[in-house]
PDB file of N, CA and C in Angstrom:
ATOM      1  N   UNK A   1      36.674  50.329 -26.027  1.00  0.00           N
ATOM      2  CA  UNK A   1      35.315  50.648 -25.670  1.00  0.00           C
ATOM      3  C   UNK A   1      34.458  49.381 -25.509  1.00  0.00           C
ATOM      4  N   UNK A   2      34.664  48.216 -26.160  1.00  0.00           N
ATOM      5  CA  UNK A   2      33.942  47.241 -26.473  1.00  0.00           C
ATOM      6  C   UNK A   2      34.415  46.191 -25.212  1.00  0.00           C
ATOM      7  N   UNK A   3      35.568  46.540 -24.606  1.00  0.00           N
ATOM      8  CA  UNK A   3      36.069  45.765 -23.934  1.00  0.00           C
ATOM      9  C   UNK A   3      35.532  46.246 -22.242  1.00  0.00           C
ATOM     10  N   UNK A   4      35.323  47.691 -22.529  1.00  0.00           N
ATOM     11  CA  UNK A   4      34.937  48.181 -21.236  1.00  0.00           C
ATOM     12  C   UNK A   4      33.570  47.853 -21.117  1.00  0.00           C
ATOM     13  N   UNK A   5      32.400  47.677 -21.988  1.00  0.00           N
ATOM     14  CA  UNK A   5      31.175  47.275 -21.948  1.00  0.00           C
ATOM     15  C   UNK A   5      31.104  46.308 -21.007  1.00  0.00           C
ATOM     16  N   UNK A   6      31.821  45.155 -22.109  1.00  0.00           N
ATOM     17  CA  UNK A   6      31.850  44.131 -21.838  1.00  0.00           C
ATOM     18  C   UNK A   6      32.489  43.917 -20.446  1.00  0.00           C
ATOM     19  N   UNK A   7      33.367  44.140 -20.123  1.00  0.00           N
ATOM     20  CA  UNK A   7      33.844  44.056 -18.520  1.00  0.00           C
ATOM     21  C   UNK A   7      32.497  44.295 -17.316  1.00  0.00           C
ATOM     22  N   UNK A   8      31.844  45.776 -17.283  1.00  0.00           N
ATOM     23  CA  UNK A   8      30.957  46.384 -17.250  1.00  0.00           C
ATOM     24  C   UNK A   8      29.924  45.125 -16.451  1.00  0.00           C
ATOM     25  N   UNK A   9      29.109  44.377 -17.596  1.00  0.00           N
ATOM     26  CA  UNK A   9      28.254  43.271 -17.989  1.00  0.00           C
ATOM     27  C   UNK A   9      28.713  42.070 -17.315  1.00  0.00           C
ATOM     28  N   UNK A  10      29.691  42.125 -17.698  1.00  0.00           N
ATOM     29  CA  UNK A  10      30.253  40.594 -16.762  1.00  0.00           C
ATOM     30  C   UNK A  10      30.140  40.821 -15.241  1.00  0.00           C
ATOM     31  N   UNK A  11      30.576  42.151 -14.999  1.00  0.00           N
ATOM     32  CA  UNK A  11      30.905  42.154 -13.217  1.00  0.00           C
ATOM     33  C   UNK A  11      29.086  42.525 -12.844  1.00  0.00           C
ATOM     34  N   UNK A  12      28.543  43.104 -13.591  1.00  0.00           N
ATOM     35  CA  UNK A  12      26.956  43.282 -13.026  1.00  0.00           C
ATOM     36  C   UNK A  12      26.247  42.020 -12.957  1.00  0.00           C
ATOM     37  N   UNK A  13      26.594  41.400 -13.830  1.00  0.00           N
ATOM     38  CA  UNK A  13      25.842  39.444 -14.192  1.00  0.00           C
ATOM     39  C   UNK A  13      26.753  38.933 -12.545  1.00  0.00           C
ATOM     40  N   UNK A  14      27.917  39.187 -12.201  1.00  0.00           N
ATOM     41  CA  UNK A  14      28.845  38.266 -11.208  1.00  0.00           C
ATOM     42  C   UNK A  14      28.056  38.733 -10.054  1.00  0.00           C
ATOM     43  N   UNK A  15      27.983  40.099  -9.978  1.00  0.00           N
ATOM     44  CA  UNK A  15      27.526  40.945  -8.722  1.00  0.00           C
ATOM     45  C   UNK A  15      25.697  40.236  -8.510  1.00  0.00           C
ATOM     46  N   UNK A  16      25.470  40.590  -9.520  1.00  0.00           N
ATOM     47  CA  UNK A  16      23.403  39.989  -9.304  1.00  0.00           C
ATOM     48  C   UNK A  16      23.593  38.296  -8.962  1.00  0.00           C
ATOM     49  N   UNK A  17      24.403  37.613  -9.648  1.00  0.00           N
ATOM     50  CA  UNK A  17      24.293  36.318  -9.324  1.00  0.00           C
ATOM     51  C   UNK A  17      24.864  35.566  -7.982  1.00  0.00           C
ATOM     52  N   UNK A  18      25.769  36.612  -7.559  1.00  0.00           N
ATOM     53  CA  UNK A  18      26.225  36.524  -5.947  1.00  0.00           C
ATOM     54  C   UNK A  18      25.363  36.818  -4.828  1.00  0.00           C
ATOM     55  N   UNK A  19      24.639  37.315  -5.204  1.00  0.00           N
ATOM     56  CA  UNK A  19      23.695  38.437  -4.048  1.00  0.00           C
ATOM     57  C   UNK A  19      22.187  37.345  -3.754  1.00  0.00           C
ATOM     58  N   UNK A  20      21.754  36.350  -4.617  1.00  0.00           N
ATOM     59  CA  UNK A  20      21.014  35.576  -4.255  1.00  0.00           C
ATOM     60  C   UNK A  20      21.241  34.217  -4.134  1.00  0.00           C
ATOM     61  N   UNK A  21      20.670  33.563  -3.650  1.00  0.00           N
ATOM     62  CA  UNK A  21      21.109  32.050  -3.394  1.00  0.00           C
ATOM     63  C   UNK A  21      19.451  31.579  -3.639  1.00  0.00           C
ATOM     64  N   UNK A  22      19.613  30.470  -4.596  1.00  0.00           N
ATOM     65  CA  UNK A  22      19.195  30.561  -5.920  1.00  0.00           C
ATOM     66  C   UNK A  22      18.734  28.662  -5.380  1.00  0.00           C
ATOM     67  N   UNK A  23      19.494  28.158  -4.784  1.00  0.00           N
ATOM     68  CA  UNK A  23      19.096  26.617  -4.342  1.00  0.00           C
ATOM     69  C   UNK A  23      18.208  26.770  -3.214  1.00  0.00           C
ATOM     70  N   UNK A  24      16.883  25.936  -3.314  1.00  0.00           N
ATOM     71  CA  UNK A  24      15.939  25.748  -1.428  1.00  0.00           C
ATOM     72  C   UNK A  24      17.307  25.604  -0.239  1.00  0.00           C
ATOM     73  N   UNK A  25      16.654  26.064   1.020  1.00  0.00           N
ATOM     74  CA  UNK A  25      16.992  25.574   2.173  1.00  0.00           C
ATOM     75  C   UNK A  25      17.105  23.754   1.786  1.00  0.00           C
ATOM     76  N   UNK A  26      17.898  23.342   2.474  1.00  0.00           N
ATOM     77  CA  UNK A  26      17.913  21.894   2.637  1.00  0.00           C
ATOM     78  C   UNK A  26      17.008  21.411   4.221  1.00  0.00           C
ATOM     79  N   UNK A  27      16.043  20.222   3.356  1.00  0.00           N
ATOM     80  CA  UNK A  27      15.260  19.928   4.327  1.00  0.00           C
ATOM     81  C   UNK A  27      16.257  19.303   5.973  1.00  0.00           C
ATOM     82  N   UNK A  28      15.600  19.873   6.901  1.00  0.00           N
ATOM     83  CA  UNK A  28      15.794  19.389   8.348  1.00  0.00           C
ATOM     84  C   UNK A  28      15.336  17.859   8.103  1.00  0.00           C
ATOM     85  N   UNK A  29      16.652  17.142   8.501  1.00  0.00           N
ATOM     86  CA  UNK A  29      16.845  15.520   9.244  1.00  0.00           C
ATOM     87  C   UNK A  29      15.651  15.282  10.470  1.00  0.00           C
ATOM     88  N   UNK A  30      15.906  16.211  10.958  1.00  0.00           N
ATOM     89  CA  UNK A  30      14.775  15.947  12.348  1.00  0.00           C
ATOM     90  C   UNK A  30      13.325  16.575  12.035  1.00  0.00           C
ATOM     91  N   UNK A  31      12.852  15.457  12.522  1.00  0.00           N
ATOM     92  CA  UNK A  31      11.465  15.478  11.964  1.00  0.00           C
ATOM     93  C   UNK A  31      10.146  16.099  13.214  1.00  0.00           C
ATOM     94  N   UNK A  32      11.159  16.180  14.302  1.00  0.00           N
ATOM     95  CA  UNK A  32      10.472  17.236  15.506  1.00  0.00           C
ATOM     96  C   UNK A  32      10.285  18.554  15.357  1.00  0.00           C
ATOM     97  N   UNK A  33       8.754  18.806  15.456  1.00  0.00           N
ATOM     98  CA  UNK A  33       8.328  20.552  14.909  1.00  0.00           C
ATOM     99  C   UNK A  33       9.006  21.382  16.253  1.00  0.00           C
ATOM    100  N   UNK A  34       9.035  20.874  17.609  1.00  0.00           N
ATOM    101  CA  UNK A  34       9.265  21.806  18.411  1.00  0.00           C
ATOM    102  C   UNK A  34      10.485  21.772  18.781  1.00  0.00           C
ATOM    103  N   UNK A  35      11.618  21.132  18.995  1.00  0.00           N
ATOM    104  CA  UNK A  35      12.605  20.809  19.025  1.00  0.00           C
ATOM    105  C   UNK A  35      13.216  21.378  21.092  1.00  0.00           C
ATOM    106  N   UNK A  36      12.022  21.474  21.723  1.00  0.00           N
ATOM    107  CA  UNK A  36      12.343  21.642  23.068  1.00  0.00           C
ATOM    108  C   UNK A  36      12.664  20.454  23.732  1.00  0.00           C
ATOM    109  N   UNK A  37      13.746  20.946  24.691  1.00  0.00           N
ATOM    110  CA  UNK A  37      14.003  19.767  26.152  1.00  0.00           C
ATOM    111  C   UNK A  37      12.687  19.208  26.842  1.00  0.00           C
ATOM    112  N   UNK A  38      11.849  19.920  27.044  1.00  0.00           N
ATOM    113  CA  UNK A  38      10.963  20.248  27.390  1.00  0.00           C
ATOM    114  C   UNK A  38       9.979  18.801  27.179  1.00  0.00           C
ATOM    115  N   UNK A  39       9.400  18.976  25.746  1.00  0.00           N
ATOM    116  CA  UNK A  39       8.601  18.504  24.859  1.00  0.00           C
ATOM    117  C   UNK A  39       9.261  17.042  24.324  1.00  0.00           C
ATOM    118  N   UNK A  40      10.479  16.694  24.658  1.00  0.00           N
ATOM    119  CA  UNK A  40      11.169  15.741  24.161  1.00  0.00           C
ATOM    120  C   UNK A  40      10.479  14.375  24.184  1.00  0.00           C
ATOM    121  N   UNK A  41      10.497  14.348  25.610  1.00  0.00           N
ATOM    122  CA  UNK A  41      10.006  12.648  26.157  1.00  0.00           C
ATOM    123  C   UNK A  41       8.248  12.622  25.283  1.00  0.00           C
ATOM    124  N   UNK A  42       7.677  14.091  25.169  1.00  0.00           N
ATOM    125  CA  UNK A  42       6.547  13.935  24.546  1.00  0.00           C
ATOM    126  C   UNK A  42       6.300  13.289  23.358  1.00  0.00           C
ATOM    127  N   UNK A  43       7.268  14.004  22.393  1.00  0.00           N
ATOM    128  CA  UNK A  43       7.644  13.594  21.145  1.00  0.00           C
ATOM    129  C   UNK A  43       7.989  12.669  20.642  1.00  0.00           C
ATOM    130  N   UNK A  44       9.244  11.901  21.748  1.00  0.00           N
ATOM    131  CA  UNK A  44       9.491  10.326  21.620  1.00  0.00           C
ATOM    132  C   UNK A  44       8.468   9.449  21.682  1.00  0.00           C
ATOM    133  N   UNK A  45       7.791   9.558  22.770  1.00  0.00           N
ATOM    134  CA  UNK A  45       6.368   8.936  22.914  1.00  0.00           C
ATOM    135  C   UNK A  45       5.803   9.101  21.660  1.00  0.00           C
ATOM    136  N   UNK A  46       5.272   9.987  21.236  1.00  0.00           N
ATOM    137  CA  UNK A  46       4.504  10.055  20.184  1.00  0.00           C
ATOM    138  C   UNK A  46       5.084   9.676  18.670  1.00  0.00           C
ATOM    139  N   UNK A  47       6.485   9.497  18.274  1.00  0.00           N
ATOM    140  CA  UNK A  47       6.743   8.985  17.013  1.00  0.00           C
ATOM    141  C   UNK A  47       7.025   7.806  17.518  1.00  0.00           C
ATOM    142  N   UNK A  48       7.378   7.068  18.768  1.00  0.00           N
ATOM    143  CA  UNK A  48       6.535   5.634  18.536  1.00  0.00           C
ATOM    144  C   UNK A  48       5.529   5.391  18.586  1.00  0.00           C
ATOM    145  N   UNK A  49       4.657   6.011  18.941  1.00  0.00           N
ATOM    146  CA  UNK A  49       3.158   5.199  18.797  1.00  0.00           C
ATOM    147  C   UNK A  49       2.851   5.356  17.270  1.00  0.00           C
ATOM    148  N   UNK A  50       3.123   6.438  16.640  1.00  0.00           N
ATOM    149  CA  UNK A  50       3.194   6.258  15.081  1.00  0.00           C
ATOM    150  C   UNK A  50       4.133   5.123  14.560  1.00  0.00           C
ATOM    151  N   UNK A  51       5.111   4.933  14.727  1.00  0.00           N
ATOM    152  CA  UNK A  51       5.887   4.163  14.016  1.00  0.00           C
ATOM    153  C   UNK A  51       5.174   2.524  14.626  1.00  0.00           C
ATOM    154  N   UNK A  52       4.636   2.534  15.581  1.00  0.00           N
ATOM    155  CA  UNK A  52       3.778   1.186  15.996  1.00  0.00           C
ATOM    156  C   UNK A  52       2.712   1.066  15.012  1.00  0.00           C
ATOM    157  N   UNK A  53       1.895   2.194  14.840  1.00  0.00           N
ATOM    158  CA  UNK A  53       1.068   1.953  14.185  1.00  0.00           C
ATOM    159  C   UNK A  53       0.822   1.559  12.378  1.00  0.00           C
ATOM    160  N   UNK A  54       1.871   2.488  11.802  1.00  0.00           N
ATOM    161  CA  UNK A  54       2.717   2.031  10.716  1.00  0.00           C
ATOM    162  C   UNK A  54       3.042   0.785  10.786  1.00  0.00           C
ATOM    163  N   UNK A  55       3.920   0.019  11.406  1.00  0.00           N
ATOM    164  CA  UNK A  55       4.083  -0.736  11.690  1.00  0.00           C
ATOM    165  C   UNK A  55       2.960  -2.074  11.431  1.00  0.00           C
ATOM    166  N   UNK A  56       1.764  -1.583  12.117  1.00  0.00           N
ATOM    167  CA  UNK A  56       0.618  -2.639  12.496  1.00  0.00           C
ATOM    168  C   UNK A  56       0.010  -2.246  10.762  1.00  0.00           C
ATOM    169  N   UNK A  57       0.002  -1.121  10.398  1.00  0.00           N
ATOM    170  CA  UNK A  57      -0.799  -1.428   8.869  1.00  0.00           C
ATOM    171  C   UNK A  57       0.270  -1.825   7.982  1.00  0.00           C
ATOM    172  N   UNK A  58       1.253  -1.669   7.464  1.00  0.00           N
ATOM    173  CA  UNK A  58       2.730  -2.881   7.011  1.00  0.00           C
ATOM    174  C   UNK A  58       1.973  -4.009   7.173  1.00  0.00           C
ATOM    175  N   UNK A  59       2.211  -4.886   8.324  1.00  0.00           N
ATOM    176  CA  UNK A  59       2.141  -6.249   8.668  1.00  0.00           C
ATOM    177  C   UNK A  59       0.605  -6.782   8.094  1.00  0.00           C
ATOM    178  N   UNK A  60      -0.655  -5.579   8.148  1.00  0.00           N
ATOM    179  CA  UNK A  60      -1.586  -6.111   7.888  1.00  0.00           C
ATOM    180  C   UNK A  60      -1.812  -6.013   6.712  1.00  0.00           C
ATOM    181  N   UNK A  61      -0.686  -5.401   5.671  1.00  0.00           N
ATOM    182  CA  UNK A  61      -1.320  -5.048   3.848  1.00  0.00           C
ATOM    183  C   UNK A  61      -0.183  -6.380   3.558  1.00  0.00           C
ATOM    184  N   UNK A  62       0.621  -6.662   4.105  1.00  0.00           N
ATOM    185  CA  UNK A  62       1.542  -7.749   3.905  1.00  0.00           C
ATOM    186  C   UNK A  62       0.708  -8.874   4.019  1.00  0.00           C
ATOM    187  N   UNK A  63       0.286  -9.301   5.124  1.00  0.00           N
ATOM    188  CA  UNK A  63      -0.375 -10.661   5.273  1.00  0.00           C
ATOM    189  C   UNK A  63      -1.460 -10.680   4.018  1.00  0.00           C
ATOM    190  N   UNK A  64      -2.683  -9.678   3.784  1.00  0.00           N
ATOM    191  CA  UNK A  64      -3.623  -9.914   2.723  1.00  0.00           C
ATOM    192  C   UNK A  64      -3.017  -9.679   1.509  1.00  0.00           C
ATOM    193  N   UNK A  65      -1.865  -9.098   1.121  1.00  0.00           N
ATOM    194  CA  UNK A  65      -1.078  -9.733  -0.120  1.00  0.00           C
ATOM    195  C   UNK A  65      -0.536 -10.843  -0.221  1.00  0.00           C
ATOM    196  N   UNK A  66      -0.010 -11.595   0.720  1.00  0.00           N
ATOM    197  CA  UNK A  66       0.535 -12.583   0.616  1.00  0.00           C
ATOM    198  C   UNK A  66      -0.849 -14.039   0.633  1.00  0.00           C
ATOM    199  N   UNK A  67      -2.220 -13.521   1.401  1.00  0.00           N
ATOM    200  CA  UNK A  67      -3.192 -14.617   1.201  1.00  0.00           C
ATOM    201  C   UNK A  67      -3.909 -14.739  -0.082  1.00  0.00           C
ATOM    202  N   UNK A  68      -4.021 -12.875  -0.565  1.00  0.00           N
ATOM    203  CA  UNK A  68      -4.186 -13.317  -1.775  1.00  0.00           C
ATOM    204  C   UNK A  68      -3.258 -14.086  -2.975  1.00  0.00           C
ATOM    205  N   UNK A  69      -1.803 -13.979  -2.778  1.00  0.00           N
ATOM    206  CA  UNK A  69      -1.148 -14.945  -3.874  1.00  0.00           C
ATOM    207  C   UNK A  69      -1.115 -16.109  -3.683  1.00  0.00           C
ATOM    208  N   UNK A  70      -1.289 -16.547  -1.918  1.00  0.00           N
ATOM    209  CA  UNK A  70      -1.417 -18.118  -1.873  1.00  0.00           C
ATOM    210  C   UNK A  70      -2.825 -18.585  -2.708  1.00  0.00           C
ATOM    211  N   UNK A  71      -3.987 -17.547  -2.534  1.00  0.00           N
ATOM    212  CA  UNK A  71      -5.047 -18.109  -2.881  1.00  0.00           C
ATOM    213  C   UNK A  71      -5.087 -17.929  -5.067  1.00  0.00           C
ATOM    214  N   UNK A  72      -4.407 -17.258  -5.411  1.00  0.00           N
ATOM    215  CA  UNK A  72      -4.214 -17.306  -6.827  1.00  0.00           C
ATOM    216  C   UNK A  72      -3.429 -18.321  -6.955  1.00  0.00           C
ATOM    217  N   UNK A  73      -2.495 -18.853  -7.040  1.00  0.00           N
ATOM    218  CA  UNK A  73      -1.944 -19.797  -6.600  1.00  0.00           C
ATOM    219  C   UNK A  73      -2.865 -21.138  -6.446  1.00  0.00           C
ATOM    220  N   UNK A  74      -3.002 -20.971  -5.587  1.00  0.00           N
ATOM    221  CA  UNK A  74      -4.272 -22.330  -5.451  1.00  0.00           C
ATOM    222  C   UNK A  74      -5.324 -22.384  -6.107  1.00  0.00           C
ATOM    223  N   UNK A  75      -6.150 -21.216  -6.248  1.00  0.00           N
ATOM    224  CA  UNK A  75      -7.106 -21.667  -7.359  1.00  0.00           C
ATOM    225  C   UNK A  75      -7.215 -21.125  -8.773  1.00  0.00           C
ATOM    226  N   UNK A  76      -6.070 -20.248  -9.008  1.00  0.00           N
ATOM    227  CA  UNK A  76      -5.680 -19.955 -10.299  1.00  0.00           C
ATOM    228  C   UNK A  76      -6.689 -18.272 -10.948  1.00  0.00           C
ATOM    229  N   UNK A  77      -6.738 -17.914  -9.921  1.00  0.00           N
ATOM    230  CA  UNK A  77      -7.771 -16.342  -9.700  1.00  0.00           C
ATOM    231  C   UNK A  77      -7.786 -15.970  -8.620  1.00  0.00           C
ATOM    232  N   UNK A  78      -8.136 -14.430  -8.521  1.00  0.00           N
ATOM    233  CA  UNK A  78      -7.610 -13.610  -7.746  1.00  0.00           C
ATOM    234  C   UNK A  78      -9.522 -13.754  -6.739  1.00  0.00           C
ATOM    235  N   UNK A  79      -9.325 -13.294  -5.730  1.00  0.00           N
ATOM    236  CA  UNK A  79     -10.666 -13.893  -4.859  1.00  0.00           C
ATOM    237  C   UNK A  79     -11.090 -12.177  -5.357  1.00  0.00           C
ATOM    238  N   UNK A  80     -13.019 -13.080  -5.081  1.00  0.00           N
ATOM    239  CA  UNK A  80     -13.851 -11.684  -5.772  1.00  0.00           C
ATOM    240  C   UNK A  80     -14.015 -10.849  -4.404  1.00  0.00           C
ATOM    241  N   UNK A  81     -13.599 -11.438  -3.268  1.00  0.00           N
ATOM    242  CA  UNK A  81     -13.492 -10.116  -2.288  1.00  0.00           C
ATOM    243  C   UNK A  81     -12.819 -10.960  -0.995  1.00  0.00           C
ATOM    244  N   UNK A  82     -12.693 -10.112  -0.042  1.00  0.00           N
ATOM    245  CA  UNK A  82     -12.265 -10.453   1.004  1.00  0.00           C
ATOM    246  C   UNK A  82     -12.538 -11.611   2.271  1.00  0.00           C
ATOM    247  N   UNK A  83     -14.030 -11.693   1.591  1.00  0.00           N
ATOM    248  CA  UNK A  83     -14.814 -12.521   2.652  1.00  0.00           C
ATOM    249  C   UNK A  83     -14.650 -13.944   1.854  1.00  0.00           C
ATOM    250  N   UNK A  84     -13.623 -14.123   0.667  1.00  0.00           N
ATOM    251  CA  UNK A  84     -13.739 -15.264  -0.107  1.00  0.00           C
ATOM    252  C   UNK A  84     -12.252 -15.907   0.706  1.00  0.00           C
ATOM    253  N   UNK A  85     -12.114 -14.810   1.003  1.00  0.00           N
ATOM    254  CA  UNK A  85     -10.304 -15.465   1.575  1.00  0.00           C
ATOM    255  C   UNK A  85     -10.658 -15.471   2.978  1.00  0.00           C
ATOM    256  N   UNK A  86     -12.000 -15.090   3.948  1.00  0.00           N
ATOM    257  CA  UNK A  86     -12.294 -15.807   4.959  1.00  0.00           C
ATOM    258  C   UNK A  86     -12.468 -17.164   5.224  1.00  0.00           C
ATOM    259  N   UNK A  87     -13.705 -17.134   3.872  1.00  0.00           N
ATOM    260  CA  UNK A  87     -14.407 -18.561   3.661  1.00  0.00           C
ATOM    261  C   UNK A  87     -13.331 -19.781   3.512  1.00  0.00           C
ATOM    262  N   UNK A  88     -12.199 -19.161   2.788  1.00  0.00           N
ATOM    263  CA  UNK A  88     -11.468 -20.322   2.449  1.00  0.00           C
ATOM    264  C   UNK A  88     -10.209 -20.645   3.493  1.00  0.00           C
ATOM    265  N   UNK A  89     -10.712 -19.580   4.170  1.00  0.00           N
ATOM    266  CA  UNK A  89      -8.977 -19.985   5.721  1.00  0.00           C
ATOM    267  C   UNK A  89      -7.702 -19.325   5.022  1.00  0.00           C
ATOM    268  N   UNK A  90      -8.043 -18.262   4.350  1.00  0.00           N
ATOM    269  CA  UNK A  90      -6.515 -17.537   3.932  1.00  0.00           C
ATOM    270  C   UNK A  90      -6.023 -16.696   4.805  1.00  0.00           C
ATOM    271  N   UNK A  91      -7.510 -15.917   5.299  1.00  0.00           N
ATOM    272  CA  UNK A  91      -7.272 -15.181   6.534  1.00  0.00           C
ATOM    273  C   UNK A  91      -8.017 -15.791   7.707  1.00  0.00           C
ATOM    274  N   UNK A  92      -7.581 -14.759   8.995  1.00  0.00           N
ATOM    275  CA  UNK A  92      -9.150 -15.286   9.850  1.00  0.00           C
ATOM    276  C   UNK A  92     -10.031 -14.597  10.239  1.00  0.00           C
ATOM    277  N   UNK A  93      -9.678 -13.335   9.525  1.00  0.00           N
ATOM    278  CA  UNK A  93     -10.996 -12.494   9.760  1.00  0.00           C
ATOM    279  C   UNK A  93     -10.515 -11.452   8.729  1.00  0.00           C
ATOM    280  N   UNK A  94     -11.403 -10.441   8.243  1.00  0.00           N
ATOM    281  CA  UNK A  94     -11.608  -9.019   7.464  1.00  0.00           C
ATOM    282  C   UNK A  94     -10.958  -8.033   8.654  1.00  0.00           C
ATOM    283  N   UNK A  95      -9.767  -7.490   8.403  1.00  0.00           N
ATOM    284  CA  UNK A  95      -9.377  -6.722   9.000  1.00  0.00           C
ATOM    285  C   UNK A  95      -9.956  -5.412   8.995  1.00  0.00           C
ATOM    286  N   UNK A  96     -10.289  -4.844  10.684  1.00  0.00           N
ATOM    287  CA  UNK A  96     -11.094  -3.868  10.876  1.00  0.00           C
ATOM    288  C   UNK A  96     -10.717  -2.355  10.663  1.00  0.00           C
ATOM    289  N   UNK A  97     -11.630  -1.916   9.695  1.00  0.00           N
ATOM    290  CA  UNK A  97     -11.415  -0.685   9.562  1.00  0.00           C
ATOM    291  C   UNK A  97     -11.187   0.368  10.355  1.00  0.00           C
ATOM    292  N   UNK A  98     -11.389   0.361  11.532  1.00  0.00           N
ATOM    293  CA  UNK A  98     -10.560   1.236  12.472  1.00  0.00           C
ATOM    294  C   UNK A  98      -9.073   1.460  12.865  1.00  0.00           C
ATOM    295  N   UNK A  99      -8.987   0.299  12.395  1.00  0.00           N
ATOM    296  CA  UNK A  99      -7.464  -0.255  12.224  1.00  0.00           C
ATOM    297  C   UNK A  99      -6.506   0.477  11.419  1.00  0.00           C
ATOM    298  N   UNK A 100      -7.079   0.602  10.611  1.00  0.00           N
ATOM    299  CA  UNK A 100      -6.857   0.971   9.151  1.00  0.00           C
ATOM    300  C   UNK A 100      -6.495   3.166   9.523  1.00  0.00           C
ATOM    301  N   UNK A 101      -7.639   3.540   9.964  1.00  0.00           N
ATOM    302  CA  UNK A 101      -7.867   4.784  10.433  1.00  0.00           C
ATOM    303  C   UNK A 101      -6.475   5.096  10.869  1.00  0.00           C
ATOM    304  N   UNK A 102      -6.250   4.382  12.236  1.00  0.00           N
ATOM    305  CA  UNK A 102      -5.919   4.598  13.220  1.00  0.00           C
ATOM    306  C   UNK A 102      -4.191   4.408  12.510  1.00  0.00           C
ATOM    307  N   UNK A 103      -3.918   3.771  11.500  1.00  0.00           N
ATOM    308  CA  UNK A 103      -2.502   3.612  11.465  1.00  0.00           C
ATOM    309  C   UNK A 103      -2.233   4.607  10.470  1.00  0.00           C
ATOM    310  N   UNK A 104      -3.423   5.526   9.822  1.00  0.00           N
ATOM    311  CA  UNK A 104      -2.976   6.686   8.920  1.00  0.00           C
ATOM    312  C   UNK A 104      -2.626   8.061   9.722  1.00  0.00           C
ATOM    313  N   UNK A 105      -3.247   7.932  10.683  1.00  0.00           N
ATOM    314  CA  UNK A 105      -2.219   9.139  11.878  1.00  0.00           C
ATOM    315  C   UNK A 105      -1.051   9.818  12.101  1.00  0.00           C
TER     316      UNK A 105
END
């Protein structure tokens, strides 16, 4: 009797735990929402001009990290703002905030 329960229990636990799938979908590699022939050349176009623009804010958080360590470095403190690492030729200008906008797209 104890054995038939138990049999019983096991195959209802096997049966419920078969019947759902219990892990997420695995995320899609491709990062195209529409995935048409169509829309293709659109799409290419458009994840390079993102990846350009990425690109252009990279290069520009790189350079003002790297002027600020030349300038700690040289004068042994971190500059009290941006226009201190103009004054001193670390950079050559305050990089423009549109810039900035435009590469969070």
């Amino acid at each position: 009797m104890k054995t038939t329960l138990f049999l019983i229990l096991a195959g209802s636990v096997a049966l419920i735990g078969c019947g759902k799938n219990s892990s997420p979908p695995a995320p899609s590699t491709n990062a195209t929402t529409s995935g048409s022939v169509l829309t293709a050349p659109v799409d290419y176009l458009g994840a390079i001009g993102k990846a350009q623009q990425n690109a252009v804010k990279t290069v520009d958080t790189t350079s003002l990290t790297q002027a600020i360590q030349l300038f700690n470095v040289d004068k042994g403190r971190n500059p009290k703002d941006l226009n201190e690492l103009v004054q001193e030729k670390y950079i050559p200008q305050i990089p423009h905030p549109a810039l900035w906008d435009k590469a969070r797209l």
